[in-house]
PDB file of N, CA and C in Angstrom:
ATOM      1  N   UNK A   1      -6.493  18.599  12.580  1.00  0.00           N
ATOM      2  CA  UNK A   1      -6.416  17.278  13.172  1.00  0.00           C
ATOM      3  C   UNK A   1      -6.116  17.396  14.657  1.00  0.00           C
ATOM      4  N   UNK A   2      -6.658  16.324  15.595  1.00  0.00           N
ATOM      5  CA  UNK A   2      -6.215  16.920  16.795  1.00  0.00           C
ATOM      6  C   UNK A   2      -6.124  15.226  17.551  1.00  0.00           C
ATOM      7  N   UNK A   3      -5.213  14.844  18.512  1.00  0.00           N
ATOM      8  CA  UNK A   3      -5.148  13.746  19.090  1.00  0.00           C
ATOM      9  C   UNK A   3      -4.083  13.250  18.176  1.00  0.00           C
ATOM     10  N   UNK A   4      -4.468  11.531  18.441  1.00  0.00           N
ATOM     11  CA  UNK A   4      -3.388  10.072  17.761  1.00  0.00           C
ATOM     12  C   UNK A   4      -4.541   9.992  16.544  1.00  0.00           C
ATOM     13  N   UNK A   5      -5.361  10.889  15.729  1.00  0.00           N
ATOM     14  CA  UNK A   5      -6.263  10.214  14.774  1.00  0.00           C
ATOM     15  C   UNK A   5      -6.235   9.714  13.876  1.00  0.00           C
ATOM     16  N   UNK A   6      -6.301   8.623  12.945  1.00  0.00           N
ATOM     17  CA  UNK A   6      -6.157   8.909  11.194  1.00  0.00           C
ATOM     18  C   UNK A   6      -7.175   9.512  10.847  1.00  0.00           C
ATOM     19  N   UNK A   7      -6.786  10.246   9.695  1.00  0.00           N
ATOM     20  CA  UNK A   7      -7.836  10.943   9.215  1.00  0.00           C
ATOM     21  C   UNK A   7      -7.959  10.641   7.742  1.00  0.00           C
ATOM     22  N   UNK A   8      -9.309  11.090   7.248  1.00  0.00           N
ATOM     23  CA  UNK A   8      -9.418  10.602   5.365  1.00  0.00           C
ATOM     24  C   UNK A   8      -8.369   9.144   5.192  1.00  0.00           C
ATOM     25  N   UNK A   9      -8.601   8.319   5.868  1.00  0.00           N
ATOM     26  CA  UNK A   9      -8.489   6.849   5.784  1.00  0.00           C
ATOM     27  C   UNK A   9      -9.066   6.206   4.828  1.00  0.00           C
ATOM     28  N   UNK A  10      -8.562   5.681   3.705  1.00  0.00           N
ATOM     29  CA  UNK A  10      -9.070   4.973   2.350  1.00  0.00           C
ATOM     30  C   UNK A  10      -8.078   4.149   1.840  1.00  0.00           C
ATOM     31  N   UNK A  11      -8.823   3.003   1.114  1.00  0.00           N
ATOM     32  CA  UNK A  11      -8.186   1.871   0.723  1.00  0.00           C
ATOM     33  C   UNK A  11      -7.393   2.187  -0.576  1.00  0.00           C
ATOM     34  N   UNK A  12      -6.217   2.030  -0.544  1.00  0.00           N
ATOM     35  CA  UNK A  12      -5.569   2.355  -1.845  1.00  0.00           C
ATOM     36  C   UNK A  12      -5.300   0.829  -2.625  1.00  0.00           C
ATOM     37  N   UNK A  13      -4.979   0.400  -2.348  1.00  0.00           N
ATOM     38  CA  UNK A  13      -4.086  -0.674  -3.098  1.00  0.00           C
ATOM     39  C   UNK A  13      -4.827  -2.163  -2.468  1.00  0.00           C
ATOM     40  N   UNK A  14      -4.889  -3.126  -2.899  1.00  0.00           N
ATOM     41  CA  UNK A  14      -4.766  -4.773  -2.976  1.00  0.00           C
ATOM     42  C   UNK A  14      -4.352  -5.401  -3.413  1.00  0.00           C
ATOM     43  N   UNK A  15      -3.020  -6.158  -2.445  1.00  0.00           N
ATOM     44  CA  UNK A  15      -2.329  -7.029  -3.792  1.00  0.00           C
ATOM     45  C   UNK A  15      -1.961  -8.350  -3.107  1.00  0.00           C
ATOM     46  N   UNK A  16      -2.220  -9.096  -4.321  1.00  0.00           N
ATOM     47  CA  UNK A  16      -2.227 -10.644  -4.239  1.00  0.00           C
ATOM     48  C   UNK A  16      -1.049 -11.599  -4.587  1.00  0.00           C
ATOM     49  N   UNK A  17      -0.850 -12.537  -3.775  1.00  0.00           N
ATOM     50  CA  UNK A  17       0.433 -12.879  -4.185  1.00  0.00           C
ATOM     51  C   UNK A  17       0.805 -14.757  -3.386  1.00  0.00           C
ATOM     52  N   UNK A  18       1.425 -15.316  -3.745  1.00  0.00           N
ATOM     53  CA  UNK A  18       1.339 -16.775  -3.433  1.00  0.00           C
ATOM     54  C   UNK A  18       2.402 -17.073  -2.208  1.00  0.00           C
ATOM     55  N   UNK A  19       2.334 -17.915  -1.847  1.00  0.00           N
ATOM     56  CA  UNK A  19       3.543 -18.033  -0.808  1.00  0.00           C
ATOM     57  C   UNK A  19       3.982 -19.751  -0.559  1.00  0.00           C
ATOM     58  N   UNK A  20       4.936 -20.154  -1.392  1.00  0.00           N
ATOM     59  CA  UNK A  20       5.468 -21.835  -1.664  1.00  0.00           C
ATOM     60  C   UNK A  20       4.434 -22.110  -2.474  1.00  0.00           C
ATOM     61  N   UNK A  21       3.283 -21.197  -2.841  1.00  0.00           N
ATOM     62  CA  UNK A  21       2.142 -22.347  -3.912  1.00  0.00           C
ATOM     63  C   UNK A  21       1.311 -23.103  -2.785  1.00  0.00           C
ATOM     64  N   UNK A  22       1.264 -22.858  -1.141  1.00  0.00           N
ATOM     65  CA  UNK A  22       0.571 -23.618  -0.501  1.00  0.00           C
ATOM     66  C   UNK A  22      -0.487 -22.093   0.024  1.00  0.00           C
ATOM     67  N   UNK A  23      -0.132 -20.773   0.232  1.00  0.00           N
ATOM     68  CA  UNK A  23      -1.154 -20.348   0.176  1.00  0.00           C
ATOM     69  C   UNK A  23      -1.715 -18.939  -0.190  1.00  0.00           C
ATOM     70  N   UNK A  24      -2.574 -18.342  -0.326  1.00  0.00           N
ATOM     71  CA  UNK A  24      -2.795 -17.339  -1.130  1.00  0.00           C
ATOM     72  C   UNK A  24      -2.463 -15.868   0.127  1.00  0.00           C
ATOM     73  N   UNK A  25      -1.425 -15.020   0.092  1.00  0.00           N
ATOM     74  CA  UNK A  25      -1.249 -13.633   0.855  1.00  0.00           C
ATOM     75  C   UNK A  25      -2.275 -12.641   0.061  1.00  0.00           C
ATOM     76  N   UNK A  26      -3.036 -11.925   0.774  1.00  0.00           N
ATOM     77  CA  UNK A  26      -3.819 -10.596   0.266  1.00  0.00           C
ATOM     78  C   UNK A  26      -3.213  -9.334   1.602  1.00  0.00           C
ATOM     79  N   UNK A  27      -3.016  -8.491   0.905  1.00  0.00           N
ATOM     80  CA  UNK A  27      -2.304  -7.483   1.629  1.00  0.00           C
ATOM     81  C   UNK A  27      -3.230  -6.114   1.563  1.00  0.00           C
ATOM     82  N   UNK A  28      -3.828  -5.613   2.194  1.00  0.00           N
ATOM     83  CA  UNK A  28      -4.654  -4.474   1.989  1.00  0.00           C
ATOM     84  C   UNK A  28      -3.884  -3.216   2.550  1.00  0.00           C
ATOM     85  N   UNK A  29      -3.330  -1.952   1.523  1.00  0.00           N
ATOM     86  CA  UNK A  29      -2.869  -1.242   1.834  1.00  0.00           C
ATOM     87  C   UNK A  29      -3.844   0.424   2.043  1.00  0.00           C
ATOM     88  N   UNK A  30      -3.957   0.967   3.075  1.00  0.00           N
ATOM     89  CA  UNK A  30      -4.908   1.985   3.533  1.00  0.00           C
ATOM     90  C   UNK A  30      -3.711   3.488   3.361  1.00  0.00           C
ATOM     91  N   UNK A  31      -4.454   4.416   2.898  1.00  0.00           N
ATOM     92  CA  UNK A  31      -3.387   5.721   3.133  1.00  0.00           C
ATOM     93  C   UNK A  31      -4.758   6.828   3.799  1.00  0.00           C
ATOM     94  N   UNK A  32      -3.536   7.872   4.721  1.00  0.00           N
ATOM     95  CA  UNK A  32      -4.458   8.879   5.653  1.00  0.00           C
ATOM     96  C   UNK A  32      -3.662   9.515   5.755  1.00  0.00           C
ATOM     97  N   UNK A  33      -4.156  10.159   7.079  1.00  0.00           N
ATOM     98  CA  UNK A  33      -2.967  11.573   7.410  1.00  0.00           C
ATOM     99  C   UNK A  33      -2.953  11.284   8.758  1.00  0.00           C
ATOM    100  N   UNK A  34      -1.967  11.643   9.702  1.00  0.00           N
ATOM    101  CA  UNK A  34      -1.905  11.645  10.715  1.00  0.00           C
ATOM    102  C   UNK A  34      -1.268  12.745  11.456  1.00  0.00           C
ATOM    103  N   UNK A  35      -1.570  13.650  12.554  1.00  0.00           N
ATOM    104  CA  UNK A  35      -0.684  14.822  13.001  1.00  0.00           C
ATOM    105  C   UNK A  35       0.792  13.956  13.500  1.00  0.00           C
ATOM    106  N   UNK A  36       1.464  15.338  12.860  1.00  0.00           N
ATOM    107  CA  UNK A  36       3.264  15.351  13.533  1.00  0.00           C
ATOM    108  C   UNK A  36       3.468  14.970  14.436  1.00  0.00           C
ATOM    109  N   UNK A  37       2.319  15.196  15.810  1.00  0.00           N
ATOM    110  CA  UNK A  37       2.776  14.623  17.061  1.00  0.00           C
ATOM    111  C   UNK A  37       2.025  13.659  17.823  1.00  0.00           C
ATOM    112  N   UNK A  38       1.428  12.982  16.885  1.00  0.00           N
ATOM    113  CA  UNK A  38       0.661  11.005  16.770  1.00  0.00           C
ATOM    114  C   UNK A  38       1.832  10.375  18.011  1.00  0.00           C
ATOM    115  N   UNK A  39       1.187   9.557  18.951  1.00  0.00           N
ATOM    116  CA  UNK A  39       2.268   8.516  19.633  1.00  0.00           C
ATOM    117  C   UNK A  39       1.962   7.482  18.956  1.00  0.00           C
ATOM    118  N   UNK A  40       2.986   6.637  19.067  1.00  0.00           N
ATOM    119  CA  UNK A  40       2.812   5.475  18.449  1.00  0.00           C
ATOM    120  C   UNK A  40       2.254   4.154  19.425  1.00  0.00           C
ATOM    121  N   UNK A  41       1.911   3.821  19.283  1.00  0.00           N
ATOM    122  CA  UNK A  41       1.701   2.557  20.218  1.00  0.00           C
ATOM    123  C   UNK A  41       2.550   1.119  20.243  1.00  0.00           C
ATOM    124  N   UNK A  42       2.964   0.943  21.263  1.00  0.00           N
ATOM    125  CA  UNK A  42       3.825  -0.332  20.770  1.00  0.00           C
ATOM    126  C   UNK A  42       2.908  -1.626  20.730  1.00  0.00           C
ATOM    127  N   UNK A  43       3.566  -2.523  20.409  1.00  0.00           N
ATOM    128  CA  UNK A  43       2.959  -3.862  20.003  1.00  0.00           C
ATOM    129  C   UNK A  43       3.605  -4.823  19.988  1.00  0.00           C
ATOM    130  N   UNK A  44       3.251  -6.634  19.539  1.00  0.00           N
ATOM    131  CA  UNK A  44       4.105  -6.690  19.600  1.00  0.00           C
ATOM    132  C   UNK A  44       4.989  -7.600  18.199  1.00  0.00           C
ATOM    133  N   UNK A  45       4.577  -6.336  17.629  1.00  0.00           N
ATOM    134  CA  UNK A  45       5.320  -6.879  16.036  1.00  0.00           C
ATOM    135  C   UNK A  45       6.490  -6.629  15.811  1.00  0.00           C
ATOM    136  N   UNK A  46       7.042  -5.186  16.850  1.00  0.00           N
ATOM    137  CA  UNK A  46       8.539  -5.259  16.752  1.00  0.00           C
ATOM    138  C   UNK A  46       8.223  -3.979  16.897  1.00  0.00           C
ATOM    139  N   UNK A  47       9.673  -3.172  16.784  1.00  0.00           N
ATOM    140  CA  UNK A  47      10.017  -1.661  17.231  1.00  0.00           C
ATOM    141  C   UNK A  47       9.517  -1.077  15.961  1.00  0.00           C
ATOM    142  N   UNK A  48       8.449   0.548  16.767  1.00  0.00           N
ATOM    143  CA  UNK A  48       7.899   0.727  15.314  1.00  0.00           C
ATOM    144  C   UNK A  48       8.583   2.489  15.805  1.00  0.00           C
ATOM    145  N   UNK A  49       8.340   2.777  14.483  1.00  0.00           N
ATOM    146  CA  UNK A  49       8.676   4.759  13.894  1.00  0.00           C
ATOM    147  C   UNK A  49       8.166   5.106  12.720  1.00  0.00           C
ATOM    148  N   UNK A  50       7.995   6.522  12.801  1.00  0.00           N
ATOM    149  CA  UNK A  50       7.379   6.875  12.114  1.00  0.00           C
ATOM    150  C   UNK A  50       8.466   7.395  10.318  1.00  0.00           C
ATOM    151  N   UNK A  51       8.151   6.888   9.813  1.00  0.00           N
ATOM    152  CA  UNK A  51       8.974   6.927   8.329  1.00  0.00           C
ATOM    153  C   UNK A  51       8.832   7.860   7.157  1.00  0.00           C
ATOM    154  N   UNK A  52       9.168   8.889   6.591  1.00  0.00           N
ATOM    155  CA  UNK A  52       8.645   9.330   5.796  1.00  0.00           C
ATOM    156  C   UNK A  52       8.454   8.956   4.644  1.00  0.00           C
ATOM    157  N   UNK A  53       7.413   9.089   3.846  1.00  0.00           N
ATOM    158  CA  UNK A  53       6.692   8.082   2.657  1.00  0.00           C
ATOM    159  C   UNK A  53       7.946   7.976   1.178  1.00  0.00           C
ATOM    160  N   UNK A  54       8.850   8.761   1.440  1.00  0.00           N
ATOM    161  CA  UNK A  54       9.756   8.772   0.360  1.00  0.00           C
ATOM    162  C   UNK A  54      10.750   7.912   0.623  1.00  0.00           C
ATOM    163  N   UNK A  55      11.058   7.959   2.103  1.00  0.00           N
ATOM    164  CA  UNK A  55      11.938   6.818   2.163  1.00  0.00           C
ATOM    165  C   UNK A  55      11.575   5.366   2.693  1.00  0.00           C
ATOM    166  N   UNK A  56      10.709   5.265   2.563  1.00  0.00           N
ATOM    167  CA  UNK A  56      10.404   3.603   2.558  1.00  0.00           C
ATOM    168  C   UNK A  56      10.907   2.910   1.918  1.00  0.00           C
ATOM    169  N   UNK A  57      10.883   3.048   0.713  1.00  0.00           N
ATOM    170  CA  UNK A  57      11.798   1.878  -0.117  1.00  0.00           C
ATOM    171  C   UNK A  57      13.168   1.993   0.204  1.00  0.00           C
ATOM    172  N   UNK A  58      13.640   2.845   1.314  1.00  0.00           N
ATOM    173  CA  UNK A  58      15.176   2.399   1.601  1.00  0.00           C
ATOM    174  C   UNK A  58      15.386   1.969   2.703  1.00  0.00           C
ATOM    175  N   UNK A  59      14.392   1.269   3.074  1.00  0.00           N
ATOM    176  CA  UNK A  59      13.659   0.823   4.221  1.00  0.00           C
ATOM    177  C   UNK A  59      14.016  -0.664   4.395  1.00  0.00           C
ATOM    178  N   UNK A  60      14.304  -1.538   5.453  1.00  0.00           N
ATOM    179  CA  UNK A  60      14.211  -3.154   5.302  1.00  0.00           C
ATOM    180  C   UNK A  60      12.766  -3.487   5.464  1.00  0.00           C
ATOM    181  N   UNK A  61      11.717  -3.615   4.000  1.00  0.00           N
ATOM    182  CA  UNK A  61      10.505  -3.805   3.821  1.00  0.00           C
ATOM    183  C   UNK A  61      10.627  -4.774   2.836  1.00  0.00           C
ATOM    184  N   UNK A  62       9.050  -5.367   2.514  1.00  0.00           N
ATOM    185  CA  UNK A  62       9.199  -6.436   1.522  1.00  0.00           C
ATOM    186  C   UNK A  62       9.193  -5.989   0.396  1.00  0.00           C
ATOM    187  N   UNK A  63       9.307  -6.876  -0.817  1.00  0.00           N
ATOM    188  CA  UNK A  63       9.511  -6.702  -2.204  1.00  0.00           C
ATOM    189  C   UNK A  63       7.646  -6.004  -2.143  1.00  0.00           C
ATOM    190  N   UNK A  64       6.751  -6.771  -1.528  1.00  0.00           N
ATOM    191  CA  UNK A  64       5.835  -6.185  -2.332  1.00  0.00           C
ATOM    192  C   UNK A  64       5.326  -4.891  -1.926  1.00  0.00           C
ATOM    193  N   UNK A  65       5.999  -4.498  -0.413  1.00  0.00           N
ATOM    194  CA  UNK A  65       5.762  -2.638   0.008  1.00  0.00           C
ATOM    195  C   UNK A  65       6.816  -1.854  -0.749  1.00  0.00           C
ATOM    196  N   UNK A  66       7.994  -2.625  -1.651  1.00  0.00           N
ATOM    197  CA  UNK A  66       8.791  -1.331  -2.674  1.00  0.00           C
ATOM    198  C   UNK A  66       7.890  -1.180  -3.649  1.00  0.00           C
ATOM    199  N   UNK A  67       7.435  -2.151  -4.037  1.00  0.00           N
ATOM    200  CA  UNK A  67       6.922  -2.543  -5.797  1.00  0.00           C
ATOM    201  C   UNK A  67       5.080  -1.294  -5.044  1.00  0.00           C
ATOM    202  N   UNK A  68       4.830  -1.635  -4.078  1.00  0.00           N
ATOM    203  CA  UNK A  68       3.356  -0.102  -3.839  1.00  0.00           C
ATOM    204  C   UNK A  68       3.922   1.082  -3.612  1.00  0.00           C
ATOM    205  N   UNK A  69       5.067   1.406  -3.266  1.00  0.00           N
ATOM    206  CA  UNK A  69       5.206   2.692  -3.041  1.00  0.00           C
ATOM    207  C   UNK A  69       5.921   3.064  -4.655  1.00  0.00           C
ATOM    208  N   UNK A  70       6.683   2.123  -5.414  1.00  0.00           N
ATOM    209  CA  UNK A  70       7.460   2.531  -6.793  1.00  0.00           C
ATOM    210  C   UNK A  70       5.992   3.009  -7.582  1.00  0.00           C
ATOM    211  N   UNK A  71       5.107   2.456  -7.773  1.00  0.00           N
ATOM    212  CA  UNK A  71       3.732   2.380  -8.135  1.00  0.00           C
ATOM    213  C   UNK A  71       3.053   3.826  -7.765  1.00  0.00           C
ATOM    214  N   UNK A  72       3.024   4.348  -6.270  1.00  0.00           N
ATOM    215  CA  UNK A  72       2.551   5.257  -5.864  1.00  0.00           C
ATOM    216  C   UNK A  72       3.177   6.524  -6.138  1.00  0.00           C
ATOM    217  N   UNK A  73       4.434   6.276  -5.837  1.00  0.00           N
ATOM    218  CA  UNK A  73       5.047   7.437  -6.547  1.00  0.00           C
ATOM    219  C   UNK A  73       4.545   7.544  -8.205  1.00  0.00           C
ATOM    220  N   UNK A  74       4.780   6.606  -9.138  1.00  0.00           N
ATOM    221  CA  UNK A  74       4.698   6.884 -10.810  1.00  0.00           C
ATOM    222  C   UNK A  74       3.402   6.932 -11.213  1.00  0.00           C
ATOM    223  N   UNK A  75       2.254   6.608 -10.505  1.00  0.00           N
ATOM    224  CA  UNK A  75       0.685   6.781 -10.930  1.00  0.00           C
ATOM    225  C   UNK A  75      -0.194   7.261  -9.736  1.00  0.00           C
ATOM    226  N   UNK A  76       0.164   6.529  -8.536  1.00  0.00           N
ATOM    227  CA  UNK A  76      -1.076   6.404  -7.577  1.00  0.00           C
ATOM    228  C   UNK A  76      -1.098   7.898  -7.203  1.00  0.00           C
ATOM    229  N   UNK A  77      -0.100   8.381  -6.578  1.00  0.00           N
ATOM    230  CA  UNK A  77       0.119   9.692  -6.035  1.00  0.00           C
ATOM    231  C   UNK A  77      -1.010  10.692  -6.921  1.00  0.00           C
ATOM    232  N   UNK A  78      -1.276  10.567  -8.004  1.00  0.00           N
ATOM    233  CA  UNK A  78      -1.840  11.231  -8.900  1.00  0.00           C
ATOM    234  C   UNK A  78      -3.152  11.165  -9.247  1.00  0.00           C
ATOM    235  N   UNK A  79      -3.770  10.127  -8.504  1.00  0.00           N
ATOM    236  CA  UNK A  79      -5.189   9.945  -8.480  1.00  0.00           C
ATOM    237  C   UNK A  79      -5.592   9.369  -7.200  1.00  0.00           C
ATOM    238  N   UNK A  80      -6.870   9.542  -7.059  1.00  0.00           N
ATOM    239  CA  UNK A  80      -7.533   8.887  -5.582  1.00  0.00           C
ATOM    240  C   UNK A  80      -7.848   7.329  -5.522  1.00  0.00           C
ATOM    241  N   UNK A  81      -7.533   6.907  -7.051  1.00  0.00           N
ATOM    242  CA  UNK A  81      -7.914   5.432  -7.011  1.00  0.00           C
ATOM    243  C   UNK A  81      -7.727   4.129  -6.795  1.00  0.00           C
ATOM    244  N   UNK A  82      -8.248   3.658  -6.459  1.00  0.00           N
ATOM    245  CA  UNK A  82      -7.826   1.948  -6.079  1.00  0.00           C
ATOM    246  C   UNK A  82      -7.224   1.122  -6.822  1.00  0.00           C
ATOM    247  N   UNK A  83      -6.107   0.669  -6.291  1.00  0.00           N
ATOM    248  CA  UNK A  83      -5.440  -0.608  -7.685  1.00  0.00           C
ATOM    249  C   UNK A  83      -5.593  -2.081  -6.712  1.00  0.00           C
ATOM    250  N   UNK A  84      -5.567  -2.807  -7.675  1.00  0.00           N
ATOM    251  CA  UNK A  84      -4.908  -4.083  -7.372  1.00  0.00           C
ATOM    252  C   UNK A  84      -4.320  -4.529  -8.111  1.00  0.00           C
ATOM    253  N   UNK A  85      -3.514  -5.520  -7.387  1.00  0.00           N
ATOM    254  CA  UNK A  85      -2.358  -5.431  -8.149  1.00  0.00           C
ATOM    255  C   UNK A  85      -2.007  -7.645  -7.598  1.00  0.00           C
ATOM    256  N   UNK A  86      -1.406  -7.880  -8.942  1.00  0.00           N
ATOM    257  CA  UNK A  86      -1.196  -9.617  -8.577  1.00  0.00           C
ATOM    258  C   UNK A  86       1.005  -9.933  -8.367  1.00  0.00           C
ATOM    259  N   UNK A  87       1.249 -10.240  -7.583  1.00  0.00           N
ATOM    260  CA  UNK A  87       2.828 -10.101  -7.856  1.00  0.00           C
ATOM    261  C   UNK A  87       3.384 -11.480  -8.309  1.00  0.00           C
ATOM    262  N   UNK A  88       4.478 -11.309  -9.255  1.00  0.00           N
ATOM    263  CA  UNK A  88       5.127 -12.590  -9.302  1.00  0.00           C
ATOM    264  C   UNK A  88       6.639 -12.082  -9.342  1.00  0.00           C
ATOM    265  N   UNK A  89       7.252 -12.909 -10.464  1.00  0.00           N
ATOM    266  CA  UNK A  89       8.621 -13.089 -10.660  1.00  0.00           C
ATOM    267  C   UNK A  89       8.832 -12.640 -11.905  1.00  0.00           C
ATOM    268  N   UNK A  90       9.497 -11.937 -12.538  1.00  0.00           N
ATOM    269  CA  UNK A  90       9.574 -11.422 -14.025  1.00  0.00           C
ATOM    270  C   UNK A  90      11.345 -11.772 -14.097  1.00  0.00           C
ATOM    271  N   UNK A  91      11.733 -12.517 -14.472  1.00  0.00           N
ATOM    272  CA  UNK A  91      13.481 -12.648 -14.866  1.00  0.00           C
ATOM    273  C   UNK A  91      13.918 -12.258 -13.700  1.00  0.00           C
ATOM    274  N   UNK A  92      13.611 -13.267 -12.270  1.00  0.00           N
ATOM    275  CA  UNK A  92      13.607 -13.340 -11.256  1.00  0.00           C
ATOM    276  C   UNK A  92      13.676 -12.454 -10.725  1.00  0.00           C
ATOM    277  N   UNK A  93      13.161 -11.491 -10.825  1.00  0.00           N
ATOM    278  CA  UNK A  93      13.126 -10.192  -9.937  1.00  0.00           C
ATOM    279  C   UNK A  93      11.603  -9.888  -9.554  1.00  0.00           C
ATOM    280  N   UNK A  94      10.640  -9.453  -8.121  1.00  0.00           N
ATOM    281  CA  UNK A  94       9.524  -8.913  -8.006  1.00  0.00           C
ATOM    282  C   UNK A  94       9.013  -8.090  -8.374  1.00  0.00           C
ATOM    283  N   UNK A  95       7.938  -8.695  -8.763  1.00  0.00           N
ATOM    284  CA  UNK A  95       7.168  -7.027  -9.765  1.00  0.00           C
ATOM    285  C   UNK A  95       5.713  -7.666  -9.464  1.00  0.00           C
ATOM    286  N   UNK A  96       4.586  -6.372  -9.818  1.00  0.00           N
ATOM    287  CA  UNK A  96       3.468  -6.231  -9.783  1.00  0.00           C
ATOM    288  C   UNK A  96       2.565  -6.194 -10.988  1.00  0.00           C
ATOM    289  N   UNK A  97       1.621  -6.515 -11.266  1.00  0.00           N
ATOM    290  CA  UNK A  97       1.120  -6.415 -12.522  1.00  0.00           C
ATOM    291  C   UNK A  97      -0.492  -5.277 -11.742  1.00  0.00           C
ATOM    292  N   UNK A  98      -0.614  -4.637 -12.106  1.00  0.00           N
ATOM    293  CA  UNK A  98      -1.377  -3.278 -11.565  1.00  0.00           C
ATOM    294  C   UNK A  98      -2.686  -3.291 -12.552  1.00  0.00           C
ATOM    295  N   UNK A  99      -3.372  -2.954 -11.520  1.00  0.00           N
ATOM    296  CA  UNK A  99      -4.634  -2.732 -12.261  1.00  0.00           C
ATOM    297  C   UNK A  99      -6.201  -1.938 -11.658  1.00  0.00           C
ATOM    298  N   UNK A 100      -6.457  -1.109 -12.121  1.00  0.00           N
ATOM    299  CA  UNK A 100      -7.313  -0.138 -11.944  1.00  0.00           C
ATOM    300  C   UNK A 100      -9.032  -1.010 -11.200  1.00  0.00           C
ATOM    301  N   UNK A 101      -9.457  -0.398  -9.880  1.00  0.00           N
ATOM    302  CA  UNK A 101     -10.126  -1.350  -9.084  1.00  0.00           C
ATOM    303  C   UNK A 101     -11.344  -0.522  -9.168  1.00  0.00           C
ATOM    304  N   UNK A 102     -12.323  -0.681 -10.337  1.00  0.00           N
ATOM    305  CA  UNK A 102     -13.252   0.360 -10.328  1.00  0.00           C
ATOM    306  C   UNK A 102     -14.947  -0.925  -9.855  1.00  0.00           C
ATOM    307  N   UNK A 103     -16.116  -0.008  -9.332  1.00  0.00           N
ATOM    308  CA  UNK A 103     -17.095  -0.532  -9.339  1.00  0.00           C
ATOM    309  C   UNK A 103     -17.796  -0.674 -11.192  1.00  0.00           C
ATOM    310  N   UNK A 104     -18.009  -1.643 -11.897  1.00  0.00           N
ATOM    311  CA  UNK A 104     -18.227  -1.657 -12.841  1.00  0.00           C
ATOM    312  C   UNK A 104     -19.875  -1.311 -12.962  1.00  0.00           C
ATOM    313  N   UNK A 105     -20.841  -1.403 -12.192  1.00  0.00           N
ATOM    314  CA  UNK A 105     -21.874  -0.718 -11.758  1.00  0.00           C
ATOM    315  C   UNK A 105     -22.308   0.203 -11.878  1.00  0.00           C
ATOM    316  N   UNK A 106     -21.318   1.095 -11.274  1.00  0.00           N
ATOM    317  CA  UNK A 106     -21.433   2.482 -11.142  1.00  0.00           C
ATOM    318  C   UNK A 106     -21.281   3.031 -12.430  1.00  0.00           C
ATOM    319  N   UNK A 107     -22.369   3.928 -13.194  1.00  0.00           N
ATOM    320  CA  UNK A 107     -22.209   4.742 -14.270  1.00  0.00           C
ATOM    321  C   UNK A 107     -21.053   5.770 -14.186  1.00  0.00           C
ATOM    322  N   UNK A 108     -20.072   6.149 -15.385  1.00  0.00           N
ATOM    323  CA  UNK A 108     -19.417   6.872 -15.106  1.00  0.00           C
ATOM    324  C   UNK A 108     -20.142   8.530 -14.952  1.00  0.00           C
ATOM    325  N   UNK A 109     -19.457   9.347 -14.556  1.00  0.00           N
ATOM    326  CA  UNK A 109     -19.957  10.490 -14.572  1.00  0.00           C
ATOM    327  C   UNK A 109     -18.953  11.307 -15.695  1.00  0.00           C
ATOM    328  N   UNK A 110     -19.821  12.256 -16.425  1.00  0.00           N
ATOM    329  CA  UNK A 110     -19.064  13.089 -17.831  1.00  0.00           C
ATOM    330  C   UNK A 110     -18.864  14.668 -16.991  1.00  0.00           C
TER     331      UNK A 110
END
């Protein structure tokens, strides 16, 4: 890798989720690689750094970036494939309901 590049950039995750019932959030989550010594660029969404992927969830992030990385760690990590995923409230706590994002088209291969 050489420069600020991402590299092998692919869509992992989509997840859907409501906000007051007035409107629909879609969140598209991408994973890559980036070299150790990437600058960051500022912006102006707020002070950014670079995090390592294990500790995110101890991170001040939303319910629905713990509930993709709890996910990534227990399945995703383990395959190249796409989920989506719908979030609600389960005995008031956030959770994801997950689900495998295949082209139904496409013949499988044996």
């Amino acid at each position: 890798m050489k420069g600020n590049y991402i590299n092998n950039l692919s869509l992992r995750y989509v997840v859907l989720r409501t906000k007051e019932h007035q409107e629909i959030r879609i969140q598209y989550v991408f994973f890559g690689t980036v070299s150790k010594n990437s600058t960051l660029i500022e912006s102006d969404e707020g002070s950014l750094e670079w995090v390592k992927f294990k500790d995110i969830a101890n991170q001040d992030v939303s319910a629905t970036t713990k509930e993709i990385v709890k996910h990534y760690n227990g399945i995703g990590d383990s395959t190249g494939e796409m989920f989506v995923g719908s979030m609600k409230s389960l005995k008031g706590e956030p959770t994801i309901t997950w689900g495998l994002l295949k082209d139904w088209e496409v013949p499988l291969l044996n």
